[in-house]
Protein backbone atom coordinates (compact mmCIF):
# COMPACT_ATOMS: atom_id res chain seq x y z
CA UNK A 1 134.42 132.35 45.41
CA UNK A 2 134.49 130.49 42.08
CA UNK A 3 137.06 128.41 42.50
CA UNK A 4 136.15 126.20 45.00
CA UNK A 5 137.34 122.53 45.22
CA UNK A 6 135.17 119.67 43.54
CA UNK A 7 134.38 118.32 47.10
CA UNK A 8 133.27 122.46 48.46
CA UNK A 9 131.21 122.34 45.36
CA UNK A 10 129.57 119.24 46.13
CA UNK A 11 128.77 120.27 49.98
CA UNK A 12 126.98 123.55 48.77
CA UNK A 13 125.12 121.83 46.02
CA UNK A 14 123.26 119.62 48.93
CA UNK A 15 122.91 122.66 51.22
CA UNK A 16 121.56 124.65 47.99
CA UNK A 17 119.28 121.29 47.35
CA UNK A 18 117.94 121.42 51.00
CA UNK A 19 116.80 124.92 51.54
CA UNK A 20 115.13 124.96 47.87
CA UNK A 21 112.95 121.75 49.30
CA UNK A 22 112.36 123.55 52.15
CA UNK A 23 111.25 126.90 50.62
CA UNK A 24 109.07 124.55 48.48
CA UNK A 25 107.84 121.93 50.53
CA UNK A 26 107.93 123.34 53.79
CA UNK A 27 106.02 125.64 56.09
CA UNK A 28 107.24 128.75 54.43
CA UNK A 29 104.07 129.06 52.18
CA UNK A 30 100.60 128.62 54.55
CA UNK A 31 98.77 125.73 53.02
CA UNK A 32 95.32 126.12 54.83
CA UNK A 33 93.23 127.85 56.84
CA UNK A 34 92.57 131.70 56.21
CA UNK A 35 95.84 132.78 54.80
CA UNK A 36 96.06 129.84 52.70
CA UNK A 37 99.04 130.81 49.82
CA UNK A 38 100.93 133.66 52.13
CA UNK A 39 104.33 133.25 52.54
CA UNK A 40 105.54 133.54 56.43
CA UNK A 41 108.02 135.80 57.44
CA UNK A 42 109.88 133.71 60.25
CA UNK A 43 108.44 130.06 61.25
CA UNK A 44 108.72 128.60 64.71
CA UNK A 45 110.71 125.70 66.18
CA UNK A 46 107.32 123.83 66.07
CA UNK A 47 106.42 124.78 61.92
CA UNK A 48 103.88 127.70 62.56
CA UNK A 49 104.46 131.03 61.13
CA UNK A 50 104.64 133.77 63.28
CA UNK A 51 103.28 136.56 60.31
CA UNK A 52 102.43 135.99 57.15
CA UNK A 53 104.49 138.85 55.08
CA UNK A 54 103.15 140.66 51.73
CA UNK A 55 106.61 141.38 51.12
CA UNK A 56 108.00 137.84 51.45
CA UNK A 57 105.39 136.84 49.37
CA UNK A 58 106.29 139.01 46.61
CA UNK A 59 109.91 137.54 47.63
CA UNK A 60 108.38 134.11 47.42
CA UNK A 61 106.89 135.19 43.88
CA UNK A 62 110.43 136.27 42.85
CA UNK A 63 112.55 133.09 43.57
CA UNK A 64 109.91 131.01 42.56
CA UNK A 65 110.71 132.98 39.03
CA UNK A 66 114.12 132.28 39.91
CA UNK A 67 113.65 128.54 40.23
CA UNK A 68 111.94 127.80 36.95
CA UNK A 69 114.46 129.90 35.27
CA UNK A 70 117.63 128.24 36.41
CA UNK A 71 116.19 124.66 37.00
CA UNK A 72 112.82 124.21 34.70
CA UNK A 73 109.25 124.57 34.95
CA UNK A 74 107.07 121.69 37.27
CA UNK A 75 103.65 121.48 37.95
CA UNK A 76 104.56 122.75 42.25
CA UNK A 77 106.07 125.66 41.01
CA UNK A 78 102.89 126.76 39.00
CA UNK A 79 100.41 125.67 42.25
CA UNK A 80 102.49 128.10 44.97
CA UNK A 81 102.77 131.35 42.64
CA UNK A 82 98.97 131.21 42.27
CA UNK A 83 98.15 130.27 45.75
CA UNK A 84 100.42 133.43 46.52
CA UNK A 85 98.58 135.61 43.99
CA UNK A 86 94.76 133.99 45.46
CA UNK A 87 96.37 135.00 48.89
CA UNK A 88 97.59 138.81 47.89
CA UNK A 89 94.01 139.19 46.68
CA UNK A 90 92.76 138.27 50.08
CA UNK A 91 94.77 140.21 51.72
CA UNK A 92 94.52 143.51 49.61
CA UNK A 93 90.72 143.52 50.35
CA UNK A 94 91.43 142.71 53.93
CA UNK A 95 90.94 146.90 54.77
CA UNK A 96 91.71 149.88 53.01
CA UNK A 97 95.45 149.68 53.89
CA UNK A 98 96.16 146.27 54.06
CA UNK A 99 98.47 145.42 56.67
CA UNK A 100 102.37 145.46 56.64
CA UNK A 101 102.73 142.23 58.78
CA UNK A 102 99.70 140.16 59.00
CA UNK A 103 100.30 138.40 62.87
CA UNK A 104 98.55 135.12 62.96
CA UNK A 105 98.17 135.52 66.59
CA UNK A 106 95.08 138.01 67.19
CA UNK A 107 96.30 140.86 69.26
CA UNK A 108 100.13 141.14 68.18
CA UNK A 109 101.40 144.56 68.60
CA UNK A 110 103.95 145.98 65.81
CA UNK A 111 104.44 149.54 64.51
CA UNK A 112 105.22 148.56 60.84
CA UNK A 113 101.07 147.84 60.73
CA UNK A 114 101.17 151.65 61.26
CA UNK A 115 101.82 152.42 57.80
CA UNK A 116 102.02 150.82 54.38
CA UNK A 117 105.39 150.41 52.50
CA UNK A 118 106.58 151.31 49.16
CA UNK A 119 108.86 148.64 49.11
CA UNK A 120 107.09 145.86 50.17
CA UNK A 121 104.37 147.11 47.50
CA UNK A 122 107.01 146.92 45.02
CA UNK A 123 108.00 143.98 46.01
CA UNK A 124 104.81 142.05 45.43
CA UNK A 125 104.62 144.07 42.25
CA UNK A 126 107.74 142.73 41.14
CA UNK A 127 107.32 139.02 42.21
CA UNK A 128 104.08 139.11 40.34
CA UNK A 129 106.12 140.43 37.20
CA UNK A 130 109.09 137.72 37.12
CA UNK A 131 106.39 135.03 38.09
CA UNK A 132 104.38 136.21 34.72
CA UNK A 133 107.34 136.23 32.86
CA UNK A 134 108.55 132.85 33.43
CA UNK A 135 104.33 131.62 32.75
CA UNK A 136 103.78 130.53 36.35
CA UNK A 137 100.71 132.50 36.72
CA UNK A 138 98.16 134.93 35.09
CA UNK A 139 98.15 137.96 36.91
CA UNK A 140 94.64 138.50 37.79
CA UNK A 141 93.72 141.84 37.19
CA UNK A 142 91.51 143.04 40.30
CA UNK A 143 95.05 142.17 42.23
CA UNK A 144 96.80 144.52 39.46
CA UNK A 145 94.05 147.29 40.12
CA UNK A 146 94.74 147.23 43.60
CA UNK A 147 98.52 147.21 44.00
CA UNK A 148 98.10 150.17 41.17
CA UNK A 149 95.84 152.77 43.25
CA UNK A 150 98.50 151.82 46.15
CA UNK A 151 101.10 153.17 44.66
CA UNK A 152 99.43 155.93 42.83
CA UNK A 153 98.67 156.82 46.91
CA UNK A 154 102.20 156.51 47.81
CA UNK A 155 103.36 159.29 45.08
CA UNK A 156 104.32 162.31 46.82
CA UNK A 157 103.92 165.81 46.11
CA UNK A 158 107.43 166.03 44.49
CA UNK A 159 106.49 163.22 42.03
CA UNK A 160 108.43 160.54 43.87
CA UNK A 161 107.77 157.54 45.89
CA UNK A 162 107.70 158.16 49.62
CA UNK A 163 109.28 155.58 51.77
CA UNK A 164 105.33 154.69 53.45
CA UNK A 165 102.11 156.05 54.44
CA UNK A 166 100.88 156.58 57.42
CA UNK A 167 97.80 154.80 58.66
CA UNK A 168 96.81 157.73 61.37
CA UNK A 169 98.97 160.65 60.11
CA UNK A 170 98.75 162.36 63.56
CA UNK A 171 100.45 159.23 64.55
CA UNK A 172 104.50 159.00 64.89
CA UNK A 173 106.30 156.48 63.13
CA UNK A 174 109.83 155.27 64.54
CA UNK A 175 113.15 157.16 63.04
CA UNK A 176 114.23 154.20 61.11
CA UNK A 177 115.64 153.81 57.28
CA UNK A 178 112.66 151.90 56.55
CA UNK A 179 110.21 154.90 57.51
CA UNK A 180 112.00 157.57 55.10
CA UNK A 181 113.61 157.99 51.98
CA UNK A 182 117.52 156.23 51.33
CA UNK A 183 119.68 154.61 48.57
CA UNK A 184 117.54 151.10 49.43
CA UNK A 185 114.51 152.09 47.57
CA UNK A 186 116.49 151.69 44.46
CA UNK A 187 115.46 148.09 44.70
CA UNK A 188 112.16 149.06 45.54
CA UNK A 189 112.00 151.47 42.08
CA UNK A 190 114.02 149.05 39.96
CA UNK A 191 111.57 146.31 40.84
CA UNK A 192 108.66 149.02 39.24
CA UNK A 193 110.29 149.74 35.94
CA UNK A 194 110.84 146.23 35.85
CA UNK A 195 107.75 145.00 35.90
CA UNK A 196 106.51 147.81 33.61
CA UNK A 197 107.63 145.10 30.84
CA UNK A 198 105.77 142.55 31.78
CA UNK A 199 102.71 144.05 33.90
CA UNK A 200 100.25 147.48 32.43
CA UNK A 201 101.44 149.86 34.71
CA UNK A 202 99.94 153.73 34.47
CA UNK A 203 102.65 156.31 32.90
CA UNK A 204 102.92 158.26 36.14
CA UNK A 205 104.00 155.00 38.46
CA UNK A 206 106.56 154.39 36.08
CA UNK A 207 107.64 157.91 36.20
CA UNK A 208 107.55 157.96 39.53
CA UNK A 209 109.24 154.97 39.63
CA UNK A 210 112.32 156.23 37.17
CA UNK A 211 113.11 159.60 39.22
CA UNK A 212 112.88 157.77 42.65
CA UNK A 213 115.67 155.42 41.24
CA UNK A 214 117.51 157.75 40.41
CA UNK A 215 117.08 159.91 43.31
CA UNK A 216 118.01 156.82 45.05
CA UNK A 217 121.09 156.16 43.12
CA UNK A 218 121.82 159.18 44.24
CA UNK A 219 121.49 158.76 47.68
CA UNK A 220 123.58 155.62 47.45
CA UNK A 221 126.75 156.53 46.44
CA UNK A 222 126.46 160.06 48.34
CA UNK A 223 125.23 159.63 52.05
CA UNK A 224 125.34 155.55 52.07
CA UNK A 225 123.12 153.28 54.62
CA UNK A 226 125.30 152.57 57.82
CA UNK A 227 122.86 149.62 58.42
CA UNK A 228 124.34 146.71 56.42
CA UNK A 229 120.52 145.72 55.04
CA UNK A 230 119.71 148.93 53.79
CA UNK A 231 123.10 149.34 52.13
CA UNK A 232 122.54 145.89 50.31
CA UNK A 233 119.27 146.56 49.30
CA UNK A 234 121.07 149.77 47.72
CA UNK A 235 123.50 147.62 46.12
CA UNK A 236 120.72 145.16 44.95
CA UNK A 237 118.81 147.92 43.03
CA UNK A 238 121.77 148.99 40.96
CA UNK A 239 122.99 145.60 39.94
CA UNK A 240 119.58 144.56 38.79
CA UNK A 241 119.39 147.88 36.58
CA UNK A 242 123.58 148.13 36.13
CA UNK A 243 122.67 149.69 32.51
CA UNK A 244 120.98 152.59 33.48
CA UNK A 245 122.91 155.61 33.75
CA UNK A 246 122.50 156.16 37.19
CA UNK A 247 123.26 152.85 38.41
CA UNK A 248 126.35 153.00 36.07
CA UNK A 249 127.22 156.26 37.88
CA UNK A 250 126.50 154.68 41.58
CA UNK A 251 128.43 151.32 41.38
CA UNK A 252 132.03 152.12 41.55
CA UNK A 253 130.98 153.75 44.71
CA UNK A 254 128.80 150.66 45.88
CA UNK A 255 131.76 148.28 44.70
CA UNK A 256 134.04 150.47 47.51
CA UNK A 257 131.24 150.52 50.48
CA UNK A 258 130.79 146.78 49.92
CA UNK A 259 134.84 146.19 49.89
CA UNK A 260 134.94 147.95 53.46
CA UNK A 261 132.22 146.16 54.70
CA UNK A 262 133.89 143.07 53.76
CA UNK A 263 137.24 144.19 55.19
CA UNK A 264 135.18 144.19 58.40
CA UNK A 265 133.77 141.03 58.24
CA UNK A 266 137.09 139.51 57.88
CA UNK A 267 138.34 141.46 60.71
CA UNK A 268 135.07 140.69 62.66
CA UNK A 269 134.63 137.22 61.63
CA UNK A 270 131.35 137.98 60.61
CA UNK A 271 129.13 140.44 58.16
CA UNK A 272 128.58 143.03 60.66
CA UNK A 273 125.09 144.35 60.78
CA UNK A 274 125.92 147.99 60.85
CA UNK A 275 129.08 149.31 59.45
CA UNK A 276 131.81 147.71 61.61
CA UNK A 277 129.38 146.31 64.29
CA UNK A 278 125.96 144.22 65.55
CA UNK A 279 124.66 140.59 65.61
CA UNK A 280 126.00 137.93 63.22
CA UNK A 281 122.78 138.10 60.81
CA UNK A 282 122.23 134.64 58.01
CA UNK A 283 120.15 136.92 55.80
CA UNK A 284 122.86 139.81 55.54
CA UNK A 285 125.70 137.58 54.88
CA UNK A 286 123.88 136.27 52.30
CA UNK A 287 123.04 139.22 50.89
CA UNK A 288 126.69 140.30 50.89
CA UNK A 289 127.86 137.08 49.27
CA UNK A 290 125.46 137.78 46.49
CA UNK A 291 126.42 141.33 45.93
CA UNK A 292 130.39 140.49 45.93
CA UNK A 293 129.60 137.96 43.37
CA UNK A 294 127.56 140.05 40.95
CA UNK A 295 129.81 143.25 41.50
CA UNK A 296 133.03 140.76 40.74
CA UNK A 297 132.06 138.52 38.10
CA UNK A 298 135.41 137.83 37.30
CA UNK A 299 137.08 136.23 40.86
CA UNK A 300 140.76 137.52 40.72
CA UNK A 301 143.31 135.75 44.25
CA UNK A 302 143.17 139.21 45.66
CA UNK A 303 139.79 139.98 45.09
CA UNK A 304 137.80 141.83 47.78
CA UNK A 305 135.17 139.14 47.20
CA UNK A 306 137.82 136.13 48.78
CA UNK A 307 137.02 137.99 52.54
CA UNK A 308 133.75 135.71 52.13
CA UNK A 309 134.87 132.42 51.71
CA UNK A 310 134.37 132.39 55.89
CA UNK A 311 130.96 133.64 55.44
CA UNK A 312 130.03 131.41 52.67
CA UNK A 313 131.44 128.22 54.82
CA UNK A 314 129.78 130.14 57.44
CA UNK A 315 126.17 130.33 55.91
CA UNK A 316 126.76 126.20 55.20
CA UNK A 317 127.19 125.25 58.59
CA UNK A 318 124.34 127.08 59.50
CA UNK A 319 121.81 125.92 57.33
CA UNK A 320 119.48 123.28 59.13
CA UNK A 321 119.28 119.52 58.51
CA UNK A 322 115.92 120.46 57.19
CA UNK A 323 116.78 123.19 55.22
CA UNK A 324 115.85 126.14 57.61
CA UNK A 325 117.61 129.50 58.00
CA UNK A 326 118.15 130.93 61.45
CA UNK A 327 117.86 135.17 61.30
CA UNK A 328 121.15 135.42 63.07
CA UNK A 329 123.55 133.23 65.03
CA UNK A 330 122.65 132.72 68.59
CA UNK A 331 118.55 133.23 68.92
CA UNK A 332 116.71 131.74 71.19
CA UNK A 333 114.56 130.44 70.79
CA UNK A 334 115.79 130.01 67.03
CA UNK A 335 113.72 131.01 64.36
CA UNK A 336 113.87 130.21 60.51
CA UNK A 337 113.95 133.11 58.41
CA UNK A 338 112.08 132.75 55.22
CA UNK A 339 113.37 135.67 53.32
CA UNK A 340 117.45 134.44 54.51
CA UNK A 341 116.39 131.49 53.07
CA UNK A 342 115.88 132.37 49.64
CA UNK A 343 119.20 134.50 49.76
CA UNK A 344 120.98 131.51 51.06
CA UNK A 345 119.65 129.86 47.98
CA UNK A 346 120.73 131.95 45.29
CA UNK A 347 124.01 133.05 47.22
CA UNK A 348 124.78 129.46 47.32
CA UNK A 349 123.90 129.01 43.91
CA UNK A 350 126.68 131.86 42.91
CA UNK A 351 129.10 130.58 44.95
CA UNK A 352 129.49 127.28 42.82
CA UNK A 353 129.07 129.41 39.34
CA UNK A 354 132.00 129.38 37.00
CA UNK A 355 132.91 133.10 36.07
CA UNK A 356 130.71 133.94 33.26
CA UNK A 357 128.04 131.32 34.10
CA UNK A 358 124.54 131.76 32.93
CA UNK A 359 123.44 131.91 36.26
CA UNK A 360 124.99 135.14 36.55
CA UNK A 361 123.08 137.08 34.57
CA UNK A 362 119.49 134.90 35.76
CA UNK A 363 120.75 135.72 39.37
CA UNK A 364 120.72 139.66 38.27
CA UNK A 365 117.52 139.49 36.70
CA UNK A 366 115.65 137.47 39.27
CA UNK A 367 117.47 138.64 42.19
CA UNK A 368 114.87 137.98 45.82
């Protein structure tokens, strides 16, 4: 995917240029009103956000990071990363588990409010880390407090993370990977240790956090995610810790799952969403193009990473004239995806990188 013509450069540059503006400019982040400074999950044909996300806005937090790092502090930057911080304050007083999806209609049904998540806990945790780190806020310690008796409640008896906790726990939660234990909270514990650098974090969260990774490692390369999201968010963990030993020992494994699934989506014409089938989804193929990038650094003619220059022209022509996302080919009504957004960003940002360009190694430390 490096080596792209001057002209293909150019063309992804000014797609890069018009999803950053309108991540940052945009409807993504709320400006007013109650939930001022949360970042949406999905916005409407008409601007309005659908949900405002704690997860996105940890996201959010993290490409912001991401941003200043590979393009400079500015004076916006600094104002959204501490409306998002004012807003995760809000909403981890909201009740005594805050809710997964906040709906901005009143009324909206949706089982993920039936338990919180580790992951989207870690995320925030995380955004609020890289955020720090590159001076864009300072974290404000009741949100700190708060986001650190969460996870001391999400511990398990084994010493591990769980995958969520249940609201009601008579209640039933669906069977999905999200609801139990799998190779994608490696992100999720990667994003813990971390942040332990740059946040205080108690010694048995960080514990917790080191044996679910590499639990999760584990998991990974031995009974791998047949949903394509999962499996990247597997991938995503180990590349953002590829020195520790168990992410050393999971990605020669990782590098052959993701060469099959892109052997599919060159035989599919698309990154399938589970294994070798499902909807044409924006966020996973750019997901994908960031992982082939990172886990080839090096681009060789024969490659596995060359089966996505039809996804990366792919992901181009599908990027609005404002700058907007779709979730997957073919919605209707279409919606823009916040979180495919800021992996279009970065995966577009790869795609133009010269092997062995900075941005490499800024990509793997502020991966969204």
């Amino acid at each position: 995917m490096s080596a792209l013509p001057a002209h293909n450069r150019q063309s992804i540059e000014i797609t890069r240029d018009t999803v950053a503006r309108w991540l940052l400019y945009g409807p993504a982040q709320l400006r007013e009103a109650a939930h001022a400074g949360g970042v949406a999950g999905v916005v409407t044909g008409n601007g309005s956000a659908e949900y405002v996300y704690p997860e996105i806005t940890g996201y959010y937090l993290q490409w912001l990071a991401w941003y200043a790092a590979s393009r400079g502090h500015s004076t916006q930057l600094l104002e959204r990363a501490k409306a998002a911080q004012s807003w995760l304050r809000t909403w981890l007083h909201s009740e005594e588990l805050p809710a997964t999806r906040v709906h901005v209609r009143v009324g909206a049904d949706d089982w993920r409010n039936g338990a919180i998540f580790f992951f989207d806990v870690a995320m925030v945790v995380r955004g609020l880390a890289s955020a720090a780190r590159q001076e864009l806020l300072e974290p404000d310690p009741v949100v700190l407090r708060d986001l650190s008796e969460l996870l001391a409640r999400l511990i398990a008896e084994d010493g591990m993370f769980a995958a969520c906790l249940k609201r009601d726990t008579n209640a039933a939660l669906p069977e999905r990977w999200s609801t139990r234990r799998g190779g994608f909270l490696a992100k999720a514990a990667a994003g813990i240790l971390s942040a332990a650098h740059d946040l205080p974090m108690a010694a048995n969260i960080v514990t917790a956090a080191e044996d679910t990774f590499v639990a999760s490692c584990q998991r990974a390369r031995d009974a791998p995610h047949d949903h394509t999201h999962a499996l990247l968010y597997a991938i995503e963990g180990c590349l953002s810790m590829n020195a520790h030993p168990a992410a050393a020992q999971a990605l020669p494994s990782l590098r052959r799952q993701l060469a099959e699934l892109l052997c599919a989506a060159q035989r599919g014409g698309h990154v399938p969403e589970s294994r070798a089938t499902g909807a044409a989804r924006l966020d996973i193929a750019a997901q994908a193009l960031r992982a082939a990038r990172l886990l080839w650094a090096r681009a060789t003619p024969d490659g596995p990473d060359r089966c996505l220059l039809p996804t990366l022209v792919l992901l181009v022509r599908c990027v609005g004239p404002d700058g907007t996302v779709p979730f997957n080919l073919g919605a209707s009504p279409p919606l823009a995806c916040v979180w495919a957004a800021m992996f279009a960003e970065q995966a577009l940002a790869l795609a133009q990188c010269d092997d062995g360009a900075p941005a490499l190694s800024r990509c793997r430390e502020y991966l969204v």
